[in-house]
Protein backbone atom coordinates (compact mmCIF):
# COMPACT_ATOMS: atom_id res chain seq x y z
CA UNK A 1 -14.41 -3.28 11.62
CA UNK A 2 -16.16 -3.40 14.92
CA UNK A 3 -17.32 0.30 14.67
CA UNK A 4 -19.44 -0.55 11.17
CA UNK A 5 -20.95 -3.95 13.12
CA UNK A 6 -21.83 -1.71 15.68
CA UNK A 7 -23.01 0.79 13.30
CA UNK A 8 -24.98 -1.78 11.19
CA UNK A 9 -26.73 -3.36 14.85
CA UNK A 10 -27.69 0.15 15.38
CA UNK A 11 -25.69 0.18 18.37
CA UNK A 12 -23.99 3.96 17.43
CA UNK A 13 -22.90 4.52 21.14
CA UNK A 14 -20.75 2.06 20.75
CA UNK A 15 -19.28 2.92 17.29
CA UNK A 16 -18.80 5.83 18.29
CA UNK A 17 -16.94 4.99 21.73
CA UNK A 18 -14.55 2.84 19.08
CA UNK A 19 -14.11 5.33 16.25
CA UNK A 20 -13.00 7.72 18.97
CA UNK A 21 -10.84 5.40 20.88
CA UNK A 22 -8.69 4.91 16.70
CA UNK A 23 -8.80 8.62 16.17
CA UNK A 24 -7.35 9.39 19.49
CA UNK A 25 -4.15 7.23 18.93
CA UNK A 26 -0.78 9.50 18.64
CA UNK A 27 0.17 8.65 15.60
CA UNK A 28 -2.22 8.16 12.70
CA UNK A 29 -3.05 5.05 10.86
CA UNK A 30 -0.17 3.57 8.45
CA UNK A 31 -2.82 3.60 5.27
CA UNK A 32 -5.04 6.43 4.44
CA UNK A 33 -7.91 4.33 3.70
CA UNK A 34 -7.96 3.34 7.11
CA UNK A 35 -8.33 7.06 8.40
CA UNK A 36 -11.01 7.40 6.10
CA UNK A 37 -12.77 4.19 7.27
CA UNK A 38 -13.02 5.60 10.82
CA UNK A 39 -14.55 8.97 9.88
CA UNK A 40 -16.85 7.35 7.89
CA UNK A 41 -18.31 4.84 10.17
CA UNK A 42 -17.75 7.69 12.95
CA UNK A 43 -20.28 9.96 10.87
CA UNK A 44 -22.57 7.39 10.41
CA UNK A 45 -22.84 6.70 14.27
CA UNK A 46 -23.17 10.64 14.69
CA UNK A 47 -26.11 10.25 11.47
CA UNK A 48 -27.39 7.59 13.81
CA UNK A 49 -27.45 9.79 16.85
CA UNK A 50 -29.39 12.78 15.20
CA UNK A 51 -25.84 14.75 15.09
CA UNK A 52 -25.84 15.25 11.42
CA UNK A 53 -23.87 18.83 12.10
CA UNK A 54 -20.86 16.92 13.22
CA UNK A 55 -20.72 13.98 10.65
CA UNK A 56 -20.85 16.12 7.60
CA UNK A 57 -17.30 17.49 8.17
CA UNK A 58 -15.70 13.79 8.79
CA UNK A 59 -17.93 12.37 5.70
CA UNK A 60 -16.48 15.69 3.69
CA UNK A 61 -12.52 14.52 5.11
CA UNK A 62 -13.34 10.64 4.44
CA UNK A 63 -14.55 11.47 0.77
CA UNK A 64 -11.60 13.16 -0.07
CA UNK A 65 -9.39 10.83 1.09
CA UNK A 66 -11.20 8.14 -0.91
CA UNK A 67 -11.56 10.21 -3.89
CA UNK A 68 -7.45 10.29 -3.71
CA UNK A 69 -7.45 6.69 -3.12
CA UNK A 70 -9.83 6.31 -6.60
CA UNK A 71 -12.64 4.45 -4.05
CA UNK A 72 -15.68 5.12 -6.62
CA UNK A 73 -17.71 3.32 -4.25
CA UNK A 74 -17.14 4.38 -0.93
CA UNK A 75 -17.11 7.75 -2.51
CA UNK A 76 -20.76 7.48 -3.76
CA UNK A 77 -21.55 6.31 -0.19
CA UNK A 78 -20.31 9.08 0.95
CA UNK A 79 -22.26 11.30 -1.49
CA UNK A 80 -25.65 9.07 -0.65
CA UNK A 81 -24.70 9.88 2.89
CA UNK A 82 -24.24 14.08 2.27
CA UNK A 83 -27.36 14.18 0.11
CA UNK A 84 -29.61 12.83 2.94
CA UNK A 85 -27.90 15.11 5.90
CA UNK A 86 -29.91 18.43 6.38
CA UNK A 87 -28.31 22.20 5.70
């Protein structure tokens, strides 16, 4: 949760400081969704940081994992979020 305020005040640094901090913990999140909610706000900090090369990998991992999870919503995010990231 604090990774997408930090996200949303535009303060990427720090989401990204706190998305890494979750997705260096041993053992990985009890739900899936919760994975998937740190890649996502992870590759939006990376978006927000002009590293769109290393975002579109977690946003691909994140959709599947919400596609699996039938999230229709935070799977069209995603998709909003691929279709603006350059080739």
């Amino acid at each position: 949760m604090a990774a997408t305020a930090a996200n949303d005040a535009g303060d990427f640094a720090q989401a990204l400081d706190l998305t890494q901090t979750v997705l260096g913990f041993v053992a990985p999140p009890e739900a899936a969704q919760t994975l998937a909610w740190v890649q996502l706000e992870r590759a939006r900090a990376l978006i927000g940081k002009a590293r769109a090369a290393e975002a579109r990998p977690l946003l691909v991992t994140a959709r599947a994992s919400y596609a699996g999870l039938h999230m229709t919503q935070r799977v069209e995010q995603i998709d909003a979020l691929l279709a603006h990231l350059p080739h």
